[in-house]
C-alpha atoms as a PDB file:
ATOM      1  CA  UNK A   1      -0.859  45.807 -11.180  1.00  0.00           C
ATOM      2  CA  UNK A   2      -0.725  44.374  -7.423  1.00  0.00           C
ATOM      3  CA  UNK A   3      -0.306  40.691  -6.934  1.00  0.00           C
ATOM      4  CA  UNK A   4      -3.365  39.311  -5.195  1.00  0.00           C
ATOM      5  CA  UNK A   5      -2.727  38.133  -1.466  1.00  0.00           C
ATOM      6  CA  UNK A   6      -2.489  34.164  -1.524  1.00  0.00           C
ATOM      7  CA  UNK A   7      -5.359  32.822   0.181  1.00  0.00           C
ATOM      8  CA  UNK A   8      -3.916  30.567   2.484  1.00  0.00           C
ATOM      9  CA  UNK A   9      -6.965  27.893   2.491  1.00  0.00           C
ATOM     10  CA  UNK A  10      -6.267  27.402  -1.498  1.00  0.00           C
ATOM     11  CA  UNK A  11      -2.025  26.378  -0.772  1.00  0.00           C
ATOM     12  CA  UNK A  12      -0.944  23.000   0.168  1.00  0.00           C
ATOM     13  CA  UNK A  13       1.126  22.970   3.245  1.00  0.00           C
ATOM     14  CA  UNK A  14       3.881  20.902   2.612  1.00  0.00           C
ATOM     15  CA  UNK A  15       5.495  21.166   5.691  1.00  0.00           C
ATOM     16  CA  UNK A  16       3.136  19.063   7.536  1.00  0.00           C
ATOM     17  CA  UNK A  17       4.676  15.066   8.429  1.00  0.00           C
ATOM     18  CA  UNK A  18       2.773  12.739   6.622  1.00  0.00           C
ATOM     19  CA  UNK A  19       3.713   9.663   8.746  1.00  0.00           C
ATOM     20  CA  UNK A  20       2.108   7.020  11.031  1.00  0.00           C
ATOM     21  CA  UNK A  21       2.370   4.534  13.563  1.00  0.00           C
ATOM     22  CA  UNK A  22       0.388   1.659  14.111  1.00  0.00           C
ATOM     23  CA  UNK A  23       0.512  -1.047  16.883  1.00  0.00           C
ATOM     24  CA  UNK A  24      -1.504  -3.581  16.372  1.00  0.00           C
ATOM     25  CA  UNK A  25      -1.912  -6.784  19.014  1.00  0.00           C
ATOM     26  CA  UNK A  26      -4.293  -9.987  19.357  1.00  0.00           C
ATOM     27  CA  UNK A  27      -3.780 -14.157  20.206  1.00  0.00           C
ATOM     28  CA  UNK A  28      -1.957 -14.562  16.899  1.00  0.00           C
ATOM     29  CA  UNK A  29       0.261 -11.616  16.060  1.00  0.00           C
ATOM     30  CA  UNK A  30       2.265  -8.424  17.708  1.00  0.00           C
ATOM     31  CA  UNK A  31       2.908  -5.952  15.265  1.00  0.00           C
ATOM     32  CA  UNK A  32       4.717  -2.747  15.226  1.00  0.00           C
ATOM     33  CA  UNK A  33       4.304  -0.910  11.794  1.00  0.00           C
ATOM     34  CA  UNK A  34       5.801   2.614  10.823  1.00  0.00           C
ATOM     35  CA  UNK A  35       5.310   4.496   7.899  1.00  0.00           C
ATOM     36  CA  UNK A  36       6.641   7.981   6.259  1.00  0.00           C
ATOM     37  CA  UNK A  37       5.083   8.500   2.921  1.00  0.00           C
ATOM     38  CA  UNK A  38       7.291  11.063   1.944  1.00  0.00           C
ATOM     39  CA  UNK A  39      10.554   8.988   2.619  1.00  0.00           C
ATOM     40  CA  UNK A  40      13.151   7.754   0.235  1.00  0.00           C
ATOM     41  CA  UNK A  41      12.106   3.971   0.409  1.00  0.00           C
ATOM     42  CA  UNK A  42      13.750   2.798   3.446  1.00  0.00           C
ATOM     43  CA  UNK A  43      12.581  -0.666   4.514  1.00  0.00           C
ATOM     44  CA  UNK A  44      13.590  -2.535   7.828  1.00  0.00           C
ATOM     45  CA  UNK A  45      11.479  -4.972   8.203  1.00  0.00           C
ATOM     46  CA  UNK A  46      10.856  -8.655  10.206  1.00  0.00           C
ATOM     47  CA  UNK A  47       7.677 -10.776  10.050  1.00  0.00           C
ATOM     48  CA  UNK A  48       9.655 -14.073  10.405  1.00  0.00           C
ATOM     49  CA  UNK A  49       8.410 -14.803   6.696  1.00  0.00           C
ATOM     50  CA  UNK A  50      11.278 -14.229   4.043  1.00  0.00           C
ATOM     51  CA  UNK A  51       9.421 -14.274   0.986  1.00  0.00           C
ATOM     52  CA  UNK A  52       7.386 -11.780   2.447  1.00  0.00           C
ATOM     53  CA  UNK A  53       9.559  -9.782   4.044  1.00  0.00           C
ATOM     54  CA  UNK A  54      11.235  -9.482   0.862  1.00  0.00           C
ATOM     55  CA  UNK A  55       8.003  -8.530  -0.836  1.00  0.00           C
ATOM     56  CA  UNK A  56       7.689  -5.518   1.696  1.00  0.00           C
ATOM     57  CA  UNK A  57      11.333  -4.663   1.175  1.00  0.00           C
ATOM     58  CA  UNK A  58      10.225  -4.176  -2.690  1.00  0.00           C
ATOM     59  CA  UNK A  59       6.723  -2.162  -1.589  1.00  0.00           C
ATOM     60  CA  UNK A  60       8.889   0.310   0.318  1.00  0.00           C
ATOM     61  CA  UNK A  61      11.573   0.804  -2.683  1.00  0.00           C
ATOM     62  CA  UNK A  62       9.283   1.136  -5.098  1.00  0.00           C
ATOM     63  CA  UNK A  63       6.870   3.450  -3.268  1.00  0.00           C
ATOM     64  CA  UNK A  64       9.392   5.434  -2.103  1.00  0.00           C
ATOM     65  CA  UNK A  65       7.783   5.317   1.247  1.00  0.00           C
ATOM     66  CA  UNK A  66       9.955   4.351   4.178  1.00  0.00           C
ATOM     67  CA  UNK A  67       8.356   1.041   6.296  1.00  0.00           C
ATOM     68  CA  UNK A  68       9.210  -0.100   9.174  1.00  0.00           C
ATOM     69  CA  UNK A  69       8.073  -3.655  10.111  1.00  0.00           C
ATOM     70  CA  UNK A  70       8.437  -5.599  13.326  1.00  0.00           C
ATOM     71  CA  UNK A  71       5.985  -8.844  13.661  1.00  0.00           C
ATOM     72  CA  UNK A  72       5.921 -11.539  15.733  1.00  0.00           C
ATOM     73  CA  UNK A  73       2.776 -14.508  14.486  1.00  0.00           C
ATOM     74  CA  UNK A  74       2.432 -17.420  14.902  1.00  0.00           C
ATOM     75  CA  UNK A  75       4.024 -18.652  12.332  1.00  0.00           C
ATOM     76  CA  UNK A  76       3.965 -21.899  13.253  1.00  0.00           C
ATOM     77  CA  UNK A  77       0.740 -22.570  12.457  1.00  0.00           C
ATOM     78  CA  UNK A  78       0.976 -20.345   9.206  1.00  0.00           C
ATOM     79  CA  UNK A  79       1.724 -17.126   7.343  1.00  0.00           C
ATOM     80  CA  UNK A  80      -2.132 -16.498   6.644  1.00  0.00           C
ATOM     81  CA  UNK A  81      -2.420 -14.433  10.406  1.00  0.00           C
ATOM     82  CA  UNK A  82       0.928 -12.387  10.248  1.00  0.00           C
ATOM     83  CA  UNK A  83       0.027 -11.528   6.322  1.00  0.00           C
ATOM     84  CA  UNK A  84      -3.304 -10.440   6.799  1.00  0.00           C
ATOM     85  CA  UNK A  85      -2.708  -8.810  10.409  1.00  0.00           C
ATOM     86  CA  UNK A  86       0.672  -6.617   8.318  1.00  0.00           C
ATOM     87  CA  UNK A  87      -1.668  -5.755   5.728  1.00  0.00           C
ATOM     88  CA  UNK A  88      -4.316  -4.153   8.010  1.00  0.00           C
ATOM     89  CA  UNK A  89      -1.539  -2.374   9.929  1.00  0.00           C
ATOM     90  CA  UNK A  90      -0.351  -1.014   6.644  1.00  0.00           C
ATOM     91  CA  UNK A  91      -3.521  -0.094   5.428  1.00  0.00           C
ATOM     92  CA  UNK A  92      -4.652   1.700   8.814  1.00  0.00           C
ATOM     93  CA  UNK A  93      -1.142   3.729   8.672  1.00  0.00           C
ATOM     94  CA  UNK A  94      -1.834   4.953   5.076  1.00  0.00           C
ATOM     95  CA  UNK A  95      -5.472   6.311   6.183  1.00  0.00           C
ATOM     96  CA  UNK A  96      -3.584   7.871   9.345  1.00  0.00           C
ATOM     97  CA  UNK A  97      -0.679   9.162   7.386  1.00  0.00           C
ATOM     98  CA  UNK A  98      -3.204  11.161   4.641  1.00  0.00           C
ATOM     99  CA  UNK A  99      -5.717  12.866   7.028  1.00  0.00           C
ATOM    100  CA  UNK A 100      -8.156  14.131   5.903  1.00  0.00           C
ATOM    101  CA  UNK A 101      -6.755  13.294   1.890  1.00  0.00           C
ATOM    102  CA  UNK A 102      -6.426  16.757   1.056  1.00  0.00           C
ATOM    103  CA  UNK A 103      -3.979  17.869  -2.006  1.00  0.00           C
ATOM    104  CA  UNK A 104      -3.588  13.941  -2.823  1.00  0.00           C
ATOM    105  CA  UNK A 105      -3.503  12.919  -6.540  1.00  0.00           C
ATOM    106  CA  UNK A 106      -5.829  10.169  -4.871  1.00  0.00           C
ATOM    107  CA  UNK A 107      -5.576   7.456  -8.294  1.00  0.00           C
ATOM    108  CA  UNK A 108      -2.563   5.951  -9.177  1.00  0.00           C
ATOM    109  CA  UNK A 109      -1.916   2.935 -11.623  1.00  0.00           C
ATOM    110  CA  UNK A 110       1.005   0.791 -12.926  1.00  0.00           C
ATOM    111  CA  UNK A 111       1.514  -1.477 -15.302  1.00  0.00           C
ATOM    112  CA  UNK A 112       5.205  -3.799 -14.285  1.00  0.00           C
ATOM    113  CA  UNK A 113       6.967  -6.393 -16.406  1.00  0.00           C
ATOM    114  CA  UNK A 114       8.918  -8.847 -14.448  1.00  0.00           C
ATOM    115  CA  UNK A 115      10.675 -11.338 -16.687  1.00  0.00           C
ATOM    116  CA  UNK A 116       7.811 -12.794 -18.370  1.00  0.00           C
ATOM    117  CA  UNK A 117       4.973 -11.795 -16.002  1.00  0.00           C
ATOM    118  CA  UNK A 118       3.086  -8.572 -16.409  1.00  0.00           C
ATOM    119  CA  UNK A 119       0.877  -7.294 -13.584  1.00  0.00           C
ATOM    120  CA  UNK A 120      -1.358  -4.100 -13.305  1.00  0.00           C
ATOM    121  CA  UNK A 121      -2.147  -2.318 -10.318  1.00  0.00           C
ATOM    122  CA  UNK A 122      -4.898   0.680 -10.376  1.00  0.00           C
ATOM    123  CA  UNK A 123      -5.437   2.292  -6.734  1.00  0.00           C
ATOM    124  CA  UNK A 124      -8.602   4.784  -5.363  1.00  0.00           C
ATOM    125  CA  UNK A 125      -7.546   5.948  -2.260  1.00  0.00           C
ATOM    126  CA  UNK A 126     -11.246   7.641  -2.589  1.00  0.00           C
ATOM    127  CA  UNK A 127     -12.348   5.923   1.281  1.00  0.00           C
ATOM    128  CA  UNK A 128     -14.266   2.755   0.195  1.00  0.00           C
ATOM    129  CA  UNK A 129     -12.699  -0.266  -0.079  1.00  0.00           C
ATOM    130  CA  UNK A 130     -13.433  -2.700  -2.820  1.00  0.00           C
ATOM    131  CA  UNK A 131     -10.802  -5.253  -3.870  1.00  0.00           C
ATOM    132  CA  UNK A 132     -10.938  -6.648  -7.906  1.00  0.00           C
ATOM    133  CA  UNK A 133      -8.233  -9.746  -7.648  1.00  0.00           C
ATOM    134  CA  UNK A 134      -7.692 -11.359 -11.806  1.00  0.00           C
ATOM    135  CA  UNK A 135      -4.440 -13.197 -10.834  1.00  0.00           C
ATOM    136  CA  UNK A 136      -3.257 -16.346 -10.356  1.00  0.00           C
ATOM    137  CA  UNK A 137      -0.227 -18.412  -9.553  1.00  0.00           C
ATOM    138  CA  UNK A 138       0.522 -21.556 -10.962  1.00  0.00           C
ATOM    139  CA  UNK A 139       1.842 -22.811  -8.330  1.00  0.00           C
ATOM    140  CA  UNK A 140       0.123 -23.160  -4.543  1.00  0.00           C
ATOM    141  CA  UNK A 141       3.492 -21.876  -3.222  1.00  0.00           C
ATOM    142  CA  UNK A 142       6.215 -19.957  -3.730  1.00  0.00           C
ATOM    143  CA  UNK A 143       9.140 -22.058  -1.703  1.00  0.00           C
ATOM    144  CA  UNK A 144       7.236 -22.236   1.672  1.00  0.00           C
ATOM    145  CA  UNK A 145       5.162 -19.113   1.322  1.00  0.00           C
ATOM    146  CA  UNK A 146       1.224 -19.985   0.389  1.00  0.00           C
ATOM    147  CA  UNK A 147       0.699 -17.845  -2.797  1.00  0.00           C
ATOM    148  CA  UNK A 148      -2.755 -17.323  -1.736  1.00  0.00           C
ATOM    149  CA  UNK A 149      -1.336 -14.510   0.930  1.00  0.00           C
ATOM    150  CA  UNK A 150      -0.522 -12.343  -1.953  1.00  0.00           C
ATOM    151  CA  UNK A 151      -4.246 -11.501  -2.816  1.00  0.00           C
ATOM    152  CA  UNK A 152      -4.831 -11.976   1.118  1.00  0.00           C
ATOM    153  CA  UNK A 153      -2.588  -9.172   1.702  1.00  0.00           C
ATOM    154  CA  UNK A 154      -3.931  -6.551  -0.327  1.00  0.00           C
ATOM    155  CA  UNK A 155      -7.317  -7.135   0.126  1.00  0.00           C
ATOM    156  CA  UNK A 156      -6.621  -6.586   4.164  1.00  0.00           C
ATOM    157  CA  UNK A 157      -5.038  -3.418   2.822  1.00  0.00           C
ATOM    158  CA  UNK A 158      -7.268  -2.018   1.106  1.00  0.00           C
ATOM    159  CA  UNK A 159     -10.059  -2.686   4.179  1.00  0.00           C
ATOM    160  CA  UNK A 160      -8.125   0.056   6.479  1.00  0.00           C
ATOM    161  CA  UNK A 161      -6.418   1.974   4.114  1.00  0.00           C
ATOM    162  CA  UNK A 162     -10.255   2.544   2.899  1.00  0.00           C
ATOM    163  CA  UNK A 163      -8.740   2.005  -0.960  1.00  0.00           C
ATOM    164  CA  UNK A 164     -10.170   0.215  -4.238  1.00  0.00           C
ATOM    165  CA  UNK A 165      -7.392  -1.771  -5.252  1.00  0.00           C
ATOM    166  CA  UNK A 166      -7.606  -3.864  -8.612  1.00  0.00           C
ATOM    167  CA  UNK A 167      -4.960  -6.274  -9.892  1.00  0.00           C
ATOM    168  CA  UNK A 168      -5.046  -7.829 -13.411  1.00  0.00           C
ATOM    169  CA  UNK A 169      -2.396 -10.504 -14.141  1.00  0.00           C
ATOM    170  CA  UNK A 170      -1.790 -10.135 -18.052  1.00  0.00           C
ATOM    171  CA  UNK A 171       0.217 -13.193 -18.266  1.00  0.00           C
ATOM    172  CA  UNK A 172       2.987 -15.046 -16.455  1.00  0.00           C
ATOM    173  CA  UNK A 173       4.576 -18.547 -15.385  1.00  0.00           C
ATOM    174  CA  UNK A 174       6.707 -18.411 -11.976  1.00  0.00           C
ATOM    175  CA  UNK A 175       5.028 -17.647  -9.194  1.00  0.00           C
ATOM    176  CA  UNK A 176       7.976 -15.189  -7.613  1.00  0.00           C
ATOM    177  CA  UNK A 177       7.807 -13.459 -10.689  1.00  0.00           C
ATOM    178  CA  UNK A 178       4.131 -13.465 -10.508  1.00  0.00           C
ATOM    179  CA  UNK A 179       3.894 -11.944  -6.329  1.00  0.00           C
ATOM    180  CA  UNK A 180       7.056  -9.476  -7.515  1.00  0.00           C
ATOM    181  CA  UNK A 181       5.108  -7.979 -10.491  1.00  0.00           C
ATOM    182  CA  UNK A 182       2.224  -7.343  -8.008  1.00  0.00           C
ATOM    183  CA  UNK A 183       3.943  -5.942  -5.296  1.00  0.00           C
ATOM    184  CA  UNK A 184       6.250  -3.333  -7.346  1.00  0.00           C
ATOM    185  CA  UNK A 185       3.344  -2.544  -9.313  1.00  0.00           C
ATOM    186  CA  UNK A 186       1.218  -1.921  -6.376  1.00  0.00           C
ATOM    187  CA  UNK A 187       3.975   0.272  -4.469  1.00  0.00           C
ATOM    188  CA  UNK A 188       4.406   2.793  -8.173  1.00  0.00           C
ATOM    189  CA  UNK A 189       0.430   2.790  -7.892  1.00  0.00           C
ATOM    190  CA  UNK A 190       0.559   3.730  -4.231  1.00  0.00           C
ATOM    191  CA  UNK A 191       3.395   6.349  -4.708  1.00  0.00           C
ATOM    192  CA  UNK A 192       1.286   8.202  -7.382  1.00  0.00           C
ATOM    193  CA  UNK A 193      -1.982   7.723  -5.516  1.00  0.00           C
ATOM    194  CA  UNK A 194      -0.270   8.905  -2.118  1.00  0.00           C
ATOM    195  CA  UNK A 195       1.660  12.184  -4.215  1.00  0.00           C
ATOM    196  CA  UNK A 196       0.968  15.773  -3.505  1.00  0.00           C
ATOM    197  CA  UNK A 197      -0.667  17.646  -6.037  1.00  0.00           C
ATOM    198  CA  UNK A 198       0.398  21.065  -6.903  1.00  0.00           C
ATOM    199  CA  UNK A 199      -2.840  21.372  -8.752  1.00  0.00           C
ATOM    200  CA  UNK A 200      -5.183  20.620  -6.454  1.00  0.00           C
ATOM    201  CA  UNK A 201      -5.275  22.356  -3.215  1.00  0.00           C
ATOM    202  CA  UNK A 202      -8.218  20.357  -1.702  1.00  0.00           C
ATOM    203  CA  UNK A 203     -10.061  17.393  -0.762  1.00  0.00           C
ATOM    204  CA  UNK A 204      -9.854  15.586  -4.861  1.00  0.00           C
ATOM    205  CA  UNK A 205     -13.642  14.444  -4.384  1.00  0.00           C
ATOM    206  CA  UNK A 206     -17.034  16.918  -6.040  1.00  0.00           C
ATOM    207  CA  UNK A 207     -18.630  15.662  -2.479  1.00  0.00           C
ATOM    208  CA  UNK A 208     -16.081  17.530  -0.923  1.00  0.00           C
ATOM    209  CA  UNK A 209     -14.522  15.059   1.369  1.00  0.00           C
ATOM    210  CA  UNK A 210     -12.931  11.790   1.310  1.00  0.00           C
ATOM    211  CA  UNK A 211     -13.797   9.534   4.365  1.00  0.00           C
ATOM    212  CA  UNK A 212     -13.406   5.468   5.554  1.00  0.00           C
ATOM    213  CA  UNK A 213     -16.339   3.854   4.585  1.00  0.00           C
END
């Protein structure tokens, strides 16, 4: 029996760079963001904000997607601007990087222990953005860094990256422990949500398309 001729509209093209950049400048920050999704987990990043450069350092590892950070805010006043503005960026260079979401696994979910916290992350990367935030830190701050930023963060994410993003907090005391659960579970959430698909060659949507709402 003949093989069939491959119907080239059905096969994911895997040659195709999935990678973005985003610049991104107003009164209160300058930011230069770079993404490959298909990287190894290379971070170099600078925000002026250790704790949270150190949070994006574990994002990038754990996603396996290389990011590239350079921010200047004005962190003198606060973190809450260059937070929020590096979350947008990020979010925007995910929806860039995808296209048009075709041969995406689209969900992804993880559930991290770190030392005695436990944090799940579930991720839609199905256009709309909705954020569900059940955590909380016993603490206002982790050193210097508000711990309100964390949930700031993701929710400016999930605006551009046009993403649900729900994070449940099962139970833990410190607060670094608490933002480090979060952000590794988020990044294995994003790198299964952000995967190729052998399975499914198309837009993974019954409307037939996936767009920012």
């Amino acid at each position: 029996m003949c093989p069939l001729p491959q119907d080239p509209l059905t096969r994911i093209d895997t040659s195709m760079k999935r990678s973005a950049t985003v610049s991104r400048k107003t009164n209160e920050t300058t930011i230069v963001l770079s993404i490959d999704l298909d990287g190894s987990g290379r971070a170099e990043i600078s925000t002026g904000i250790g704790f949270f450069d150190h949070m994006l350092t574990l994002l990038a590892g754990h996603s396996l997607i290389d990011v590239t950070v350079q921010c200047q805010g004005d962190v003198h006043v606060d973190g809450h601007h260059t937070v929020e503005d590096t979350g947008r960026a990020l979010g925007q260079a995910v929806n860039d990087a995808l296209g048009d979401r075709r041969g995406i696994r689209r969900y992804g979910h993880a559930i991290i222990p770190m030392d005695e916290a436990l944090a799940t992350v579930a991720i839609d990367l199905g256009g709309r953005a909705a954020t569900v935030w059940e955590v909380s830190f016993p603490v206002p701050t982790v050193g210097t860094f508000d711990a309100q930023l964390v949930e700031v963060f993701w929710e400016s994410f999930a605006a551009t990256a046009g993403a649900n993003f729900h994070a449940i907090l099962h139970h833990g005391r410190n607060g670094h422990h608490i933002a480090e659960a979060v952000f590794k579970a988020a990044a294995r959430a994003l790198r299964m949500a952000v995967e190729t698909d052998p399975r499914q060659a198309g837009v993974p949507s019954t409307k037939g398309t996936l767009t920012l709402k």
